[in-house]
Each structure stands twice: as C-alpha cells, then as structure tokens.
Protein backbone atom coordinates (compact mmCIF):
# COMPACT_ATOMS: atom_id res chain seq x y z
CA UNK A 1 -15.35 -18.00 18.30
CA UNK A 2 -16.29 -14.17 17.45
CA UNK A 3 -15.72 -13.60 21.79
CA UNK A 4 -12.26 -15.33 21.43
CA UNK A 5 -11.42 -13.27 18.13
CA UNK A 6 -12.96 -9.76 19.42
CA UNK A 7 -10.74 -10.25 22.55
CA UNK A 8 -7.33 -10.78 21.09
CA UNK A 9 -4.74 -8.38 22.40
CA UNK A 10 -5.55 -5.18 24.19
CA UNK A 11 -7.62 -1.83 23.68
CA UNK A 12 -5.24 0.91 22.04
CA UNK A 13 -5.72 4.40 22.80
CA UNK A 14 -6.03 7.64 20.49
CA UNK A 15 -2.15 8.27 20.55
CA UNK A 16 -1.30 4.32 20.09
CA UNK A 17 -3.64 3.96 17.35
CA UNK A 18 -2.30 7.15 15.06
CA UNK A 19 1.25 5.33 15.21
CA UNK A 20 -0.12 1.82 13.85
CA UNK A 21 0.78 1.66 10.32
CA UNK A 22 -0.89 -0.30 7.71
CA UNK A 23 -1.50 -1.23 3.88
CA UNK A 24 0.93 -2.79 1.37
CA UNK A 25 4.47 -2.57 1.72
CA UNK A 26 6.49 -1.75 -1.59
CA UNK A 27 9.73 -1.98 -1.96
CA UNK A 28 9.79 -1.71 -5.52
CA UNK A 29 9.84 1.41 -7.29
CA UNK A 30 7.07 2.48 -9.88
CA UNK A 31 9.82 2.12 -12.79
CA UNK A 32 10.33 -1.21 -12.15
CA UNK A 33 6.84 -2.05 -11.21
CA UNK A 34 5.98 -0.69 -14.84
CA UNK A 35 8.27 -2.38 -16.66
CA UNK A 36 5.58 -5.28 -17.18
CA UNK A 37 2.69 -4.25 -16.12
CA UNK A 38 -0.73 -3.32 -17.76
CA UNK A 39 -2.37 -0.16 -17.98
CA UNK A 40 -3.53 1.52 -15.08
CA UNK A 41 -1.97 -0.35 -12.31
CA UNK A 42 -1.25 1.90 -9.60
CA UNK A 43 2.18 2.15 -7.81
CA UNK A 44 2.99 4.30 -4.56
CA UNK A 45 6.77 4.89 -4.78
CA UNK A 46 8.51 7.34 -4.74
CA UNK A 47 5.06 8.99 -5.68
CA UNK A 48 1.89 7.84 -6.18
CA UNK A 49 1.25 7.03 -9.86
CA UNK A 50 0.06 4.33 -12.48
CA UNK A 51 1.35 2.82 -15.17
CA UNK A 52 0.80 3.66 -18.88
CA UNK A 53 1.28 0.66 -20.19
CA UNK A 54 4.13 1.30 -22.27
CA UNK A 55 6.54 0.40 -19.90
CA UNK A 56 6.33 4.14 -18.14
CA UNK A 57 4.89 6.04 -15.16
CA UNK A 58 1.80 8.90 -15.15
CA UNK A 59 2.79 10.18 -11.74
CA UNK A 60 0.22 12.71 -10.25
C-alpha cells in the first residue's frame, strides 16, 4: 500500500513546487471570526492576528 500511495501522481520540479499553495483557506475575516470566539484564537485575514476575547482583534 505505501508503493501505491508514494507513487500517486508525478515528481514536481523546483519551479512547480514554489507555485503549490497550501494551508487553510479563510474566507472569513478576523472581525467576524472574533465575534464568538475565545481568547487567543488566531485568524489570518486581512492580517494575521488573534482574538482577545472580548469580541475584538490584537493584530500584529
């Protein structure tokens, strides 16, 4: 099984792999994100941030 898995699609090279994007996708904004959620949890848009728990944003 680890033969069938390690040969799925194809070899990229140096320029093919610096386009592949990846992580979480957000389409929600740290505001709203914040709204609800507990201290500390960390949004990434429009900036990278975390919420204070209060229903705002500690951007940095």
């Amino acid at each position: 099984m680890k033969k069938s898995i390690l040969n799925l699609g194809k070899t990229l090279n140096k320029v093919e792999q610096k386009k592949v994007n990846g992580g979480m996708i957000s389409l929600l904004t740290c505001e709203s994100i914040c709204k609800n959620a507990k201290r500390g949890t960390r949004c990434y848009f429009p900036y990278q941030g975390a919420c204070d728990g209060r229903g705002g944003v500690v951007y940095y």
